[in-house]
C-alpha atoms as a PDB file:
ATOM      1  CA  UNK A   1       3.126 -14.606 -18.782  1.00  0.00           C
ATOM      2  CA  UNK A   2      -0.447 -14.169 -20.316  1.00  0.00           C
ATOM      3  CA  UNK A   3      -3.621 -13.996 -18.522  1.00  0.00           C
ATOM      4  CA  UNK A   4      -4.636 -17.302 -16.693  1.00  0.00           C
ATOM      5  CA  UNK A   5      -0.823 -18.860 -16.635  1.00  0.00           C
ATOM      6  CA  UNK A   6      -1.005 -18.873 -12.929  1.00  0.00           C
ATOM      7  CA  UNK A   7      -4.863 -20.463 -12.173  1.00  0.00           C
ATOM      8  CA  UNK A   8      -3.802 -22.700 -14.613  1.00  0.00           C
ATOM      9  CA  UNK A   9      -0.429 -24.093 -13.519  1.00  0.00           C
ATOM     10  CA  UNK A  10      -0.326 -22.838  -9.951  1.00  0.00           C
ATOM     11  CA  UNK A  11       2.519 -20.714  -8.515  1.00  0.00           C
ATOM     12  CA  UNK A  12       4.679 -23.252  -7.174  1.00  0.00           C
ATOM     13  CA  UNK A  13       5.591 -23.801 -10.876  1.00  0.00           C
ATOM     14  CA  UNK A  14       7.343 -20.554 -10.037  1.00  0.00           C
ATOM     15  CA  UNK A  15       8.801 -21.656  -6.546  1.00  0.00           C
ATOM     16  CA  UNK A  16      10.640 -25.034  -7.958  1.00  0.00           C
ATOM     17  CA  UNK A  17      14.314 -24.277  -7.976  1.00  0.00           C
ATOM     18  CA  UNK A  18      16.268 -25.429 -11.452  1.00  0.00           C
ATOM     19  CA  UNK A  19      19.686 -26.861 -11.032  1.00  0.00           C
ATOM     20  CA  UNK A  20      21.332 -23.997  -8.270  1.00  0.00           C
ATOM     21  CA  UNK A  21      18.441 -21.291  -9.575  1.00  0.00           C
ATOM     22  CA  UNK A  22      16.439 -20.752  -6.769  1.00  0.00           C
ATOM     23  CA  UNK A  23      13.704 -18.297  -7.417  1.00  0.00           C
ATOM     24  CA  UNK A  24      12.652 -15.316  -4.856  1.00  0.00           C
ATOM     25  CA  UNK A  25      10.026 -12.356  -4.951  1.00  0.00           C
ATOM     26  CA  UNK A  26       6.819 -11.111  -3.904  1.00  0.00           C
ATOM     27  CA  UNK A  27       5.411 -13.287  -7.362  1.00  0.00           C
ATOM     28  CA  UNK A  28       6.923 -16.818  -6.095  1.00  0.00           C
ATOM     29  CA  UNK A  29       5.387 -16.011  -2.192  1.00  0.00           C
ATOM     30  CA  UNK A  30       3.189 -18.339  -0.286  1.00  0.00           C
ATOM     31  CA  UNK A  31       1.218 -15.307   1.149  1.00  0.00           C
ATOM     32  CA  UNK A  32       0.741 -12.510   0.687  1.00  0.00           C
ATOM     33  CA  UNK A  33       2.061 -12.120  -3.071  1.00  0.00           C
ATOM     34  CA  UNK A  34       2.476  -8.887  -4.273  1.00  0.00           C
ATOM     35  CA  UNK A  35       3.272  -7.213  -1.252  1.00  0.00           C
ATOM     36  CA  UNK A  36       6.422  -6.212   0.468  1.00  0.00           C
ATOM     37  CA  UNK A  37       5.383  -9.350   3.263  1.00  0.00           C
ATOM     38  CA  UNK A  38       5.364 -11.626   0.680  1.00  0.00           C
ATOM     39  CA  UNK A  39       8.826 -10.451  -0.625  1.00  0.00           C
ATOM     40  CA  UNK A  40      10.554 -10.805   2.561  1.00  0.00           C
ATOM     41  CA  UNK A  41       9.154 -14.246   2.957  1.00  0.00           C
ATOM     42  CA  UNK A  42       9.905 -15.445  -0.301  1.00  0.00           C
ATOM     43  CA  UNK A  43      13.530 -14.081   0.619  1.00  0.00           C
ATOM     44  CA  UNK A  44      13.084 -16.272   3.653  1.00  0.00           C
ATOM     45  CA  UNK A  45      12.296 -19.148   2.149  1.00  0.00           C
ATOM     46  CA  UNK A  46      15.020 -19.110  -0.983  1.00  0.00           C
ATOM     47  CA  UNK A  47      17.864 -18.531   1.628  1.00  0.00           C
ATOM     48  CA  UNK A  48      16.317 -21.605   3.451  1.00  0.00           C
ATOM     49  CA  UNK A  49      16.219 -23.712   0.006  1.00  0.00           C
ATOM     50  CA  UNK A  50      20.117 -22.473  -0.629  1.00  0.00           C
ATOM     51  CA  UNK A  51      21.190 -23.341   2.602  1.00  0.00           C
ATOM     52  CA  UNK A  52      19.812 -27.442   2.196  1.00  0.00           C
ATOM     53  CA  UNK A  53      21.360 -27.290  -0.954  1.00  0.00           C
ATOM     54  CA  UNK A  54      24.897 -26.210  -0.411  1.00  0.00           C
ATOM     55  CA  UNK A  55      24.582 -28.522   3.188  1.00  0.00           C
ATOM     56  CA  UNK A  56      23.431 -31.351   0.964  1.00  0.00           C
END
């Protein structure tokens, strides 16, 4: 992505699963992105995502 891509559109462009991709990492976190904190949450929150899918 170039410069500005992510003031521009926001980061939960990154976040929105497609079809069964769901997208983790410390670039798609709520907080804390670019640290290991926001890794593990991301992690959190795509296993969360995953698990309403497949229960859906």
């Amino acid at each position: 992505m170039g410069p500005g891509v992510l003031t521009s559109l926001g980061s939960d462009v990154l976040r929105a699963p497609v079809g069964n991709i769901h997208l983790v990492g410390t670039g798609t976190a709520v907080v804390w992105k670019g640290y290991m904190d926001g890794a593990v949450r991301s992690g959190q929150r795509g296993a969360e995502e995953v698990i309403t899918s497949l229960r859906g």
